[in-house]
Protein backbone atom coordinates (compact mmCIF):
# COMPACT_ATOMS: atom_id res chain seq x y z
CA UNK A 1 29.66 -21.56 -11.23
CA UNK A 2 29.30 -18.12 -9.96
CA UNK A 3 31.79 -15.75 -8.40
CA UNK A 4 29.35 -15.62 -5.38
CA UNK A 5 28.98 -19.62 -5.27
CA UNK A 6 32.55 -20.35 -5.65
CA UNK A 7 33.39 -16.79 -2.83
CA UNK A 8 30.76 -19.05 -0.63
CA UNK A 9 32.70 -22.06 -0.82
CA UNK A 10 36.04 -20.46 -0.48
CA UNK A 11 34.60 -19.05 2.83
CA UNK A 12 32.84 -22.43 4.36
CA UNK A 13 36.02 -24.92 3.40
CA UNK A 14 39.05 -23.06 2.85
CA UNK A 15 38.79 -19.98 5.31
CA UNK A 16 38.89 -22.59 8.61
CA UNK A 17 41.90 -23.81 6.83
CA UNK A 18 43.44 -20.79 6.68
CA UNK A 19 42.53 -19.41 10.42
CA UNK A 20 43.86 -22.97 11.71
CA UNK A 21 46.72 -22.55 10.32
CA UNK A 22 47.63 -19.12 9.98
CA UNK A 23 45.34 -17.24 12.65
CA UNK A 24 45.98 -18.93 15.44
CA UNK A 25 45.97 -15.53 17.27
CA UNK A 26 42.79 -14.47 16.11
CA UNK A 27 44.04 -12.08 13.60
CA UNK A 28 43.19 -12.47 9.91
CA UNK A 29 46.66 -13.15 7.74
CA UNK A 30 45.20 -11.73 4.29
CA UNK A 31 48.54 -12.58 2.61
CA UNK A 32 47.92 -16.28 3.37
CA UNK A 33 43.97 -16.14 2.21
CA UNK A 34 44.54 -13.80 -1.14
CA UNK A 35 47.60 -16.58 -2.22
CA UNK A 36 45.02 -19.04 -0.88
CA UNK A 37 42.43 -17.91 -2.94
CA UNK A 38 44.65 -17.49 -6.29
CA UNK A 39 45.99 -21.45 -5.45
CA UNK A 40 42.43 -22.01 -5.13
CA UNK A 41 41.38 -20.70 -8.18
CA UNK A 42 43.70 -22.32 -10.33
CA UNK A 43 42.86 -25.27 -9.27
CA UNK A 44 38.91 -25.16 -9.70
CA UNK A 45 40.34 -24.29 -12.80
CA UNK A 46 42.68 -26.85 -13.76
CA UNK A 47 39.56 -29.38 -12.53
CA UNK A 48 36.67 -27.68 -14.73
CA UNK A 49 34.92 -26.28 -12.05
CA UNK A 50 35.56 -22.57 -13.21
CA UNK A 51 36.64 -22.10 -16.89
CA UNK A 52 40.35 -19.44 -17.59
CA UNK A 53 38.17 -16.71 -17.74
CA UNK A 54 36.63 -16.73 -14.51
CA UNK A 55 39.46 -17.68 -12.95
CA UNK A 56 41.68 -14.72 -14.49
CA UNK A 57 38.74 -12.03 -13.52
CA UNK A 58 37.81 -12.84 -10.56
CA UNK A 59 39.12 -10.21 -8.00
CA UNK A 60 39.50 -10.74 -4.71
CA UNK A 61 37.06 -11.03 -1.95
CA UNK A 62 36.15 -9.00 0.72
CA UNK A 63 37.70 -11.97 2.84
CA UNK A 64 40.30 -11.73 1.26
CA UNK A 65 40.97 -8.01 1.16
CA UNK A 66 42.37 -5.77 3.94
């Protein structure tokens, strides 16, 4: 998988999550989505999806980032 795939996913199915949840007021919580994002990581690792590499590389995302 690409960074870019697996940022695109992270944005479709774990963002709305995270605005649910967190930005209720309309205001992104980056602290929430960058530990979001590292939780999310590991686990697309621990599953295969992504192999240690990737996963320790991978910088944040612009959704991510403030």
């Amino acid at each position: 998988m690409t960074r870019e795939r697996a940022i695109q996913i992270f944005i479709d199915h774990e963002i709305p999550d995270i605005q649910n949840k967190y930005e209720q007021d309309g205001i992104p919580d980056f602290i929430a989505r960058r530990e979001c994002w590292h939780d999310w990581l590991n686990w697309m690792c621990e599953n295969g999806e992504i192999n240690y590499n990737q996963a320790k590389d991978w910088d944040l995302p612009d959704c991510c980032d403030s």
